[in-house]
N, C-alpha and C. Protein backbone atom coordinates (compact mmCIF):
# COMPACT_ATOMS: atom_id res chain seq x y z
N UNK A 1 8.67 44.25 -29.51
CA UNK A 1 9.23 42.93 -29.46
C UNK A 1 10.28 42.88 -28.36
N UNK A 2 10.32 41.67 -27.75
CA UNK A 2 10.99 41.42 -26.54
C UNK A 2 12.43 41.53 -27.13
N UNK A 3 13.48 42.21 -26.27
CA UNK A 3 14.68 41.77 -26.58
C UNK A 3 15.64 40.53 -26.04
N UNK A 4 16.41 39.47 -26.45
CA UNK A 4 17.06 38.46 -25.72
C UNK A 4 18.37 38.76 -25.31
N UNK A 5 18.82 38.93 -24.46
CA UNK A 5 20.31 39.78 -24.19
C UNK A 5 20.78 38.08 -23.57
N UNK A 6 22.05 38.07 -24.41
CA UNK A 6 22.16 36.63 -23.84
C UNK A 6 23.47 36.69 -22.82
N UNK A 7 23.81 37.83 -22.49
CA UNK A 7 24.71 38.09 -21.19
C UNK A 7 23.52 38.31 -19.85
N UNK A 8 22.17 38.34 -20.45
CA UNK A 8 21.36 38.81 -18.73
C UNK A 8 20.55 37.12 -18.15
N UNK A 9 20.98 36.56 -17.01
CA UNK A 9 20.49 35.38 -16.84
C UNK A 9 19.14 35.38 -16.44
N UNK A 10 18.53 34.22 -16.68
CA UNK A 10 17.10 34.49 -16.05
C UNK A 10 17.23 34.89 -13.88
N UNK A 11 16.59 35.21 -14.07
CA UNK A 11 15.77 35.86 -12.64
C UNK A 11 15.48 34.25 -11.56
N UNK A 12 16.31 34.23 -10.94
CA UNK A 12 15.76 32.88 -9.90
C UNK A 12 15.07 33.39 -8.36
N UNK A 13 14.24 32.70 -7.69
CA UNK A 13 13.88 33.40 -6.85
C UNK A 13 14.74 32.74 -5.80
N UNK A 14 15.00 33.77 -4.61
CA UNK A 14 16.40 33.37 -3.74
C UNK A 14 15.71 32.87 -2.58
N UNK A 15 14.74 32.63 -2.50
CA UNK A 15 13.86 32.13 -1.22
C UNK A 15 14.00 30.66 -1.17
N UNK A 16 14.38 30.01 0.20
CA UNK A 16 14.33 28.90 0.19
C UNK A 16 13.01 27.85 0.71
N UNK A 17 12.00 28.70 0.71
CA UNK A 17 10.89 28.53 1.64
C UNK A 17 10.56 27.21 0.61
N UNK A 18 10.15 27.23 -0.55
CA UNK A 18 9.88 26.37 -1.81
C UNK A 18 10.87 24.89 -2.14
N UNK A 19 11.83 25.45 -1.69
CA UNK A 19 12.96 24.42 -1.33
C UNK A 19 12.31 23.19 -0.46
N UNK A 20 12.01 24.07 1.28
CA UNK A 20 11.60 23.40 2.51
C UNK A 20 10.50 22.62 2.22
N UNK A 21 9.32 23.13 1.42
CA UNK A 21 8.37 22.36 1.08
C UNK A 21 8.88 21.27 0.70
N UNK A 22 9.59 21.13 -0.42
CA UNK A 22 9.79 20.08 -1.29
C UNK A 22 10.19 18.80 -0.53
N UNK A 23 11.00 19.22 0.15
CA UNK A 23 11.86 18.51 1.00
C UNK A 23 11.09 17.95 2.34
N UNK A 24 10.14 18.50 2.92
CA UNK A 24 9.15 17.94 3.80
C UNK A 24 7.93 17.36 2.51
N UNK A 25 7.83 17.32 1.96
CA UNK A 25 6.75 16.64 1.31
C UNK A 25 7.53 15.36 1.36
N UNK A 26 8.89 15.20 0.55
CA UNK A 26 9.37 13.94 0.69
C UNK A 26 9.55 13.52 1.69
N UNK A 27 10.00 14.08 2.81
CA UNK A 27 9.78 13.36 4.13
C UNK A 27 9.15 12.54 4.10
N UNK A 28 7.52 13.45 4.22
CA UNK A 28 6.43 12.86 4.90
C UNK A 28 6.13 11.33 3.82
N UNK A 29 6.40 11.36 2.41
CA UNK A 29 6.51 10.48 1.47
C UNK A 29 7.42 9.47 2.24
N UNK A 30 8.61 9.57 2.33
CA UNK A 30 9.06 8.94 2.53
C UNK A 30 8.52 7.83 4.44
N UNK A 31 8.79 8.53 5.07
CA UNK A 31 8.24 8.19 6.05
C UNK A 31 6.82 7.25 6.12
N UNK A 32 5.75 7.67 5.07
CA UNK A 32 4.88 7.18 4.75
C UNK A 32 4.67 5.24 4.00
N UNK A 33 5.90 5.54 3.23
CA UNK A 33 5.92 4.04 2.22
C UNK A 33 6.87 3.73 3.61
N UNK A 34 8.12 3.55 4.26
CA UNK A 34 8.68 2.98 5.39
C UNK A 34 7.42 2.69 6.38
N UNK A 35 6.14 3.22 6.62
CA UNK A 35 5.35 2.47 7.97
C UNK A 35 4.55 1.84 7.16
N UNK A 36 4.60 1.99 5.65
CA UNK A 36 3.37 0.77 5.40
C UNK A 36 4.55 -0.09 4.98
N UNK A 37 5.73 -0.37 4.70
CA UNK A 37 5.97 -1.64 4.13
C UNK A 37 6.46 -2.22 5.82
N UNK A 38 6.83 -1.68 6.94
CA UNK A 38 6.69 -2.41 8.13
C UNK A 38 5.33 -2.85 8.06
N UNK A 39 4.32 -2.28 8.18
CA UNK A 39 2.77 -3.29 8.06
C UNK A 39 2.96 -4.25 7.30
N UNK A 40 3.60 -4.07 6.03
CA UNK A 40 3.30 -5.41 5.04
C UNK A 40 4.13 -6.07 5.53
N UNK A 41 5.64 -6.44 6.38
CA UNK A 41 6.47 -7.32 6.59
C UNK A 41 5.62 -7.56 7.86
N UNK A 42 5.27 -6.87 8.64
CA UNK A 42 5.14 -7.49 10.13
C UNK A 42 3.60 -8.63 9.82
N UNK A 43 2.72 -8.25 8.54
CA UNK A 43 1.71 -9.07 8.03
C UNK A 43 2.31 -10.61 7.68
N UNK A 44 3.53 -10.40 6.71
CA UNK A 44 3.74 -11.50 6.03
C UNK A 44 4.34 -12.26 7.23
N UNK A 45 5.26 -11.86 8.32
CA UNK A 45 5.50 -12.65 9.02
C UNK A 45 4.32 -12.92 9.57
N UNK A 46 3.46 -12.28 9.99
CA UNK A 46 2.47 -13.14 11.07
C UNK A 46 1.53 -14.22 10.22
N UNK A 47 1.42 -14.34 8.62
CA UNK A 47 1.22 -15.35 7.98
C UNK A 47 2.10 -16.50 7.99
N UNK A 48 3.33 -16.45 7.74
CA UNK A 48 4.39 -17.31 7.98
C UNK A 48 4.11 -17.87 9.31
N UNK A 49 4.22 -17.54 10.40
CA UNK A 49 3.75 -18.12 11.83
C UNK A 49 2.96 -18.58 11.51
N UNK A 50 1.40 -18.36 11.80
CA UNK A 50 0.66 -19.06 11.63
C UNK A 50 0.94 -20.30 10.55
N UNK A 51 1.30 -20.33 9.67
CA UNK A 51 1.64 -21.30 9.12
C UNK A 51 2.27 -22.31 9.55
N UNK A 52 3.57 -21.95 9.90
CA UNK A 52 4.25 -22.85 11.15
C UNK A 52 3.72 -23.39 12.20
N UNK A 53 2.64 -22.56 13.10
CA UNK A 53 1.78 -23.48 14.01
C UNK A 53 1.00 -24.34 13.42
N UNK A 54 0.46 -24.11 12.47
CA UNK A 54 -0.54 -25.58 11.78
C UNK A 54 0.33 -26.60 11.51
N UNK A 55 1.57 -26.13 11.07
CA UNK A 55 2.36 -27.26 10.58
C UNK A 55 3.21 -27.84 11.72
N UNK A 56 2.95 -27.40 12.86
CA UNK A 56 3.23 -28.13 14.17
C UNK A 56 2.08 -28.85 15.20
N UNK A 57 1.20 -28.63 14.81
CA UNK A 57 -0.13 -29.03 15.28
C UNK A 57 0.25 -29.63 13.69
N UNK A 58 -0.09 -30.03 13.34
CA UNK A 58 0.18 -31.23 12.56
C UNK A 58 1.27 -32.60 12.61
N UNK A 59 2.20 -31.88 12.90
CA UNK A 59 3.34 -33.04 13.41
C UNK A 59 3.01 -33.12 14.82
N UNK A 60 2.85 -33.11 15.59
CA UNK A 60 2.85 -32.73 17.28
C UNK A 60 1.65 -33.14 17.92
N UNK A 61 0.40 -32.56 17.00
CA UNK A 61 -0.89 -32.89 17.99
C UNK A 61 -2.06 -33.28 16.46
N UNK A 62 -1.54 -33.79 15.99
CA UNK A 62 -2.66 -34.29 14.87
C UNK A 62 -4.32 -34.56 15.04
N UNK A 63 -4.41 -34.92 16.14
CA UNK A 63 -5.73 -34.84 16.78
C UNK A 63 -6.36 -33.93 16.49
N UNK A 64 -5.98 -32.76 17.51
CA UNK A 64 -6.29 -31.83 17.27
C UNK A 64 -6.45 -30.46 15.38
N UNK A 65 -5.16 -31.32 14.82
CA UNK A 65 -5.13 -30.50 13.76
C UNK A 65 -6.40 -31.48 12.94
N UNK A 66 -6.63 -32.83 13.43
CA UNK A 66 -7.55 -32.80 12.52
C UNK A 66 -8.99 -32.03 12.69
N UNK A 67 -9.40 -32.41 13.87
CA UNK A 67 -10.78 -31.45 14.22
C UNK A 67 -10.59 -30.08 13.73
N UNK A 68 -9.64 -29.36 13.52
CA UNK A 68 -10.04 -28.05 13.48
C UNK A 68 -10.02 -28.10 11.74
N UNK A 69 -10.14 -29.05 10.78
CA UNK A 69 -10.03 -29.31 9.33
C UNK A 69 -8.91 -29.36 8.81
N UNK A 70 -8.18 -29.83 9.64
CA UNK A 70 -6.27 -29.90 8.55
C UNK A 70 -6.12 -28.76 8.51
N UNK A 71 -6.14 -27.52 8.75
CA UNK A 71 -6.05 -26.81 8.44
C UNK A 71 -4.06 -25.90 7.77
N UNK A 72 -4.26 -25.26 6.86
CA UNK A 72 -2.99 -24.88 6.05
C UNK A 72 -2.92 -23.16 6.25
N UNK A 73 -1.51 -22.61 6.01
CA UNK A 73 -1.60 -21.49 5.91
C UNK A 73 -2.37 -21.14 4.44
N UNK A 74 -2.24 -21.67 3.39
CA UNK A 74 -2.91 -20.76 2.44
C UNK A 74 -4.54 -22.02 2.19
N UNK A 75 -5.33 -22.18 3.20
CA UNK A 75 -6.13 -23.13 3.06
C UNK A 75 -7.51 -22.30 2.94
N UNK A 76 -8.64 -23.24 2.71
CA UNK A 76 -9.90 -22.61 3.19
C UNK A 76 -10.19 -21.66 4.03
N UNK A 77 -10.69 -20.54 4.06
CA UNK A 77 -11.12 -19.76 4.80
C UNK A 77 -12.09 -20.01 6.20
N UNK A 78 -13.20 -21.12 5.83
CA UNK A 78 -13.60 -22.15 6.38
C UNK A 78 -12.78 -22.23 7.69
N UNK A 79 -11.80 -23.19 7.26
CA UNK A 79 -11.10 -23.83 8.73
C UNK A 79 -9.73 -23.35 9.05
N UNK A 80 -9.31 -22.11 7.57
CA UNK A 80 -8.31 -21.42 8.79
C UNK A 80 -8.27 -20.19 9.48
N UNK A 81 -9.69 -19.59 9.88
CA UNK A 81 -9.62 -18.18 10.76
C UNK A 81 -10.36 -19.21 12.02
N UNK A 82 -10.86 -20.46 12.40
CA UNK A 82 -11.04 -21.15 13.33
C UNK A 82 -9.66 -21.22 14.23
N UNK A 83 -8.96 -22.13 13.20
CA UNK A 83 -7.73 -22.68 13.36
C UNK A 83 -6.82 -21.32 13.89
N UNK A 84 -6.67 -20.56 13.21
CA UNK A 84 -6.09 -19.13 13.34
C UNK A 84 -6.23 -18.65 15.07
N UNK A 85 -7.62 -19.05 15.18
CA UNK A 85 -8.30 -18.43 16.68
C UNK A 85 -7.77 -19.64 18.14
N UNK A 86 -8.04 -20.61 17.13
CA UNK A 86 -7.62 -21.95 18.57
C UNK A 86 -5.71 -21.61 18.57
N UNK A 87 -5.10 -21.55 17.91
CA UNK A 87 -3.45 -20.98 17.75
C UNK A 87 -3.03 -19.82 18.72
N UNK A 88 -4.23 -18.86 18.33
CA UNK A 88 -3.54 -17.79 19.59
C UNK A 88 -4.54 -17.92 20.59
N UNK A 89 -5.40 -18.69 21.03
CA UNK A 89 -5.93 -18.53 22.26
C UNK A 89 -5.49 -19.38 23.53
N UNK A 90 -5.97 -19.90 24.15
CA UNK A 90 -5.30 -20.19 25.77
C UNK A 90 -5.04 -21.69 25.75
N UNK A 91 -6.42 -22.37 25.35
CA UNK A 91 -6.59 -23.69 24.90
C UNK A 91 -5.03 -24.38 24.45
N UNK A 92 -4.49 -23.25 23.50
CA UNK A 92 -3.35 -23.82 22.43
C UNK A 92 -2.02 -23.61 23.31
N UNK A 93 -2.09 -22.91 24.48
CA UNK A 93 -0.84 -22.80 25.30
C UNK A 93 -1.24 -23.76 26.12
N UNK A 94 -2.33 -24.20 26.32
CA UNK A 94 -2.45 -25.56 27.44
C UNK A 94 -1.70 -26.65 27.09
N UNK A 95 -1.87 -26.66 25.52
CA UNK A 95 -1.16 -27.98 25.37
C UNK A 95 0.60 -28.15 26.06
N UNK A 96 1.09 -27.31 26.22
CA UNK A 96 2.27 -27.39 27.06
C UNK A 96 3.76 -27.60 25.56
N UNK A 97 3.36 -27.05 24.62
CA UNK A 97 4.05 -27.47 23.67
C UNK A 97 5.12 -25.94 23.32
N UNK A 98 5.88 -25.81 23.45
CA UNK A 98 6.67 -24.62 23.65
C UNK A 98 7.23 -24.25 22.19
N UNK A 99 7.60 -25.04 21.58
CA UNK A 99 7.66 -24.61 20.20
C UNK A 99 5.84 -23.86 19.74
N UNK A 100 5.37 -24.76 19.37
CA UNK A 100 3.97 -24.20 19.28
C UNK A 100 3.49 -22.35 19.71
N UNK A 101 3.53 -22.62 21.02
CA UNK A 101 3.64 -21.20 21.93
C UNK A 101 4.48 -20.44 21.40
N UNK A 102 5.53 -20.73 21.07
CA UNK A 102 6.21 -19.70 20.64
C UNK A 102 6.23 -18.81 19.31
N UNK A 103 5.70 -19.93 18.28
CA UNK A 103 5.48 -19.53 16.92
C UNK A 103 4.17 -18.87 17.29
N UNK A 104 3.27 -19.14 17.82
CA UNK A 104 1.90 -19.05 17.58
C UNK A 104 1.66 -17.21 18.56
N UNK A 105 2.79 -17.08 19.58
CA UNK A 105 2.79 -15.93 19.93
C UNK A 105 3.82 -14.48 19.25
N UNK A 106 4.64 -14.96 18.61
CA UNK A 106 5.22 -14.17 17.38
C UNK A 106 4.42 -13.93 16.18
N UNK A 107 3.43 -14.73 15.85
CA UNK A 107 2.39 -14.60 14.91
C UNK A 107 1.57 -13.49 15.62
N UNK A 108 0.59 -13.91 16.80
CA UNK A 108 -0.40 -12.91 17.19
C UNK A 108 0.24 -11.54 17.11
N UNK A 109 1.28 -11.40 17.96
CA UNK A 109 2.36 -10.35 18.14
C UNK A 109 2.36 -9.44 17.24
N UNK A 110 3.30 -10.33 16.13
CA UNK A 110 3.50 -8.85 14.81
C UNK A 110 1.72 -8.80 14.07
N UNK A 111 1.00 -9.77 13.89
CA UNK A 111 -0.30 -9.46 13.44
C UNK A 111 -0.77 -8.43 13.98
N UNK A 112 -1.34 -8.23 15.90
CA UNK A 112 -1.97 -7.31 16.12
C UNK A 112 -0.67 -6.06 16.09
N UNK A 113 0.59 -5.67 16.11
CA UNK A 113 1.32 -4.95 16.17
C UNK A 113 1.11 -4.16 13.96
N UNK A 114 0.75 -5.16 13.54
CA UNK A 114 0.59 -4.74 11.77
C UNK A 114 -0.94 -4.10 12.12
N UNK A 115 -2.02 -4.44 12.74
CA UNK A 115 -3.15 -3.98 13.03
C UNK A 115 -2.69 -2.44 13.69
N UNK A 116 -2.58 -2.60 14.59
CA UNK A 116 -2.29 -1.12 15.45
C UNK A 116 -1.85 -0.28 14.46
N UNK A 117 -0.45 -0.51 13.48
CA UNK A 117 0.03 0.34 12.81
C UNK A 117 -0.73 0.71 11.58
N UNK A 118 -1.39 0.29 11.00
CA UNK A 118 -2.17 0.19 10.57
C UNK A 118 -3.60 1.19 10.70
N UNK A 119 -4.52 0.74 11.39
CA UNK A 119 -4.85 2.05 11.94
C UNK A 119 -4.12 3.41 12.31
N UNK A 120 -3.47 3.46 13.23
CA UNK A 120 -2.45 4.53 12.98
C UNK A 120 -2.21 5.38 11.76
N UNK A 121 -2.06 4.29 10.94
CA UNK A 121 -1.62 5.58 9.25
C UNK A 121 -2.77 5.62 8.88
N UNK A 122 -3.83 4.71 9.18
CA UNK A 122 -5.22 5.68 8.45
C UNK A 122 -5.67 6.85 9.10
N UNK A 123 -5.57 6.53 10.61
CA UNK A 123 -5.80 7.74 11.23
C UNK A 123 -4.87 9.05 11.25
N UNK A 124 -4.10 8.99 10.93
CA UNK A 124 -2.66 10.30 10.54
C UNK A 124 -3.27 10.59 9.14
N UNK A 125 -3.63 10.08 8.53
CA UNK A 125 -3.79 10.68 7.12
C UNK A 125 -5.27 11.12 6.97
N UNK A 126 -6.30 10.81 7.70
CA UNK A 126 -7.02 11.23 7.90
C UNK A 126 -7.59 12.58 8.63
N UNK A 127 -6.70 12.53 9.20
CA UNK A 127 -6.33 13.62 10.23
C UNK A 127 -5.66 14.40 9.47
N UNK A 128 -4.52 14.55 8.58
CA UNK A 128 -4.13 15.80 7.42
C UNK A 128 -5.30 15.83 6.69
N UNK A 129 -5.74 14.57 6.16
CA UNK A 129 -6.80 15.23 5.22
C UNK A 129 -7.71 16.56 5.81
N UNK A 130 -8.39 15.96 6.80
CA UNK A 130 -8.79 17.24 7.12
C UNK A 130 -8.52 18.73 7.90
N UNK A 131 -7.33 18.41 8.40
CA UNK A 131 -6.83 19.47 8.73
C UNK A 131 -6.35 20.25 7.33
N UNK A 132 -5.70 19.94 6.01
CA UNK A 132 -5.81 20.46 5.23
C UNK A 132 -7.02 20.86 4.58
N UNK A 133 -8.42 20.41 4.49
CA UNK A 133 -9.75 20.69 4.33
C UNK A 133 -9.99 21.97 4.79
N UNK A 134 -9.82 22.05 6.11
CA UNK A 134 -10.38 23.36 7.20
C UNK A 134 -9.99 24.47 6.95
């Protein structure tokens, strides 16, 4: 039978190598939730924009907002990835409307900038995955 000597402490191991892990795992954790919630803010703003350009092509050029279906930020799918496309393309800087342009290029902006990053962390994590695989 084991004896309990309660003057002998348990045995710790003095290596800090187990430590370092821990502490780079959270890193990489951490680091990880910080580039996706920039994706999710730089998303929600580029929804917010776009929103704002419809709702200026609505006050501003109604014409036009009507042909493309009234279109709304949280509207039909229908008439707002049209609408979405006439906003950031060239057509929509012709109109000479500088508010417009401006919302409508802070939208494209952080959208394809949430895209890029985006890819990016699938491709980094994809890339450990299998480098841890091998």
């Amino acid at each position: 039978m084991p004896s309990f000597d309660a003057g002998e402490a348990p045995r710790r191991s003095t290596s800090s190598l187990g430590d370092l892990r821990v502490t780079a795992v959270l890193n990489v954790v951490h680091v990880l939730v910080a580039w996706w919630a920039v994706i999710c803010v730089l998303l929600l703003l580029s929804g917010i924009f776009v929103h704002l350009s419809f709702r200026r092509l609505r006050q501003s050029h109604s014409d036009i907002w009507k042909k493309l279906g009234e279109p709304h930020g949280l509207g039909d799918f229908r008439t707002y990835y049209p609408a979405r496309k006439f906003v950031w393309s060239k057509q929509c800087r012709n109109l000479d409307d500088v508010v417009l342009t401006r919302r409508a290029r802070f939208s494209y902006y952080s959208g394809m900038t949430a895209a890029a990053l985006g890819l990016a962390l699938a491709a980094t994590l994809a890339v450990a995955a299998l480098l841890r695989a091998l």
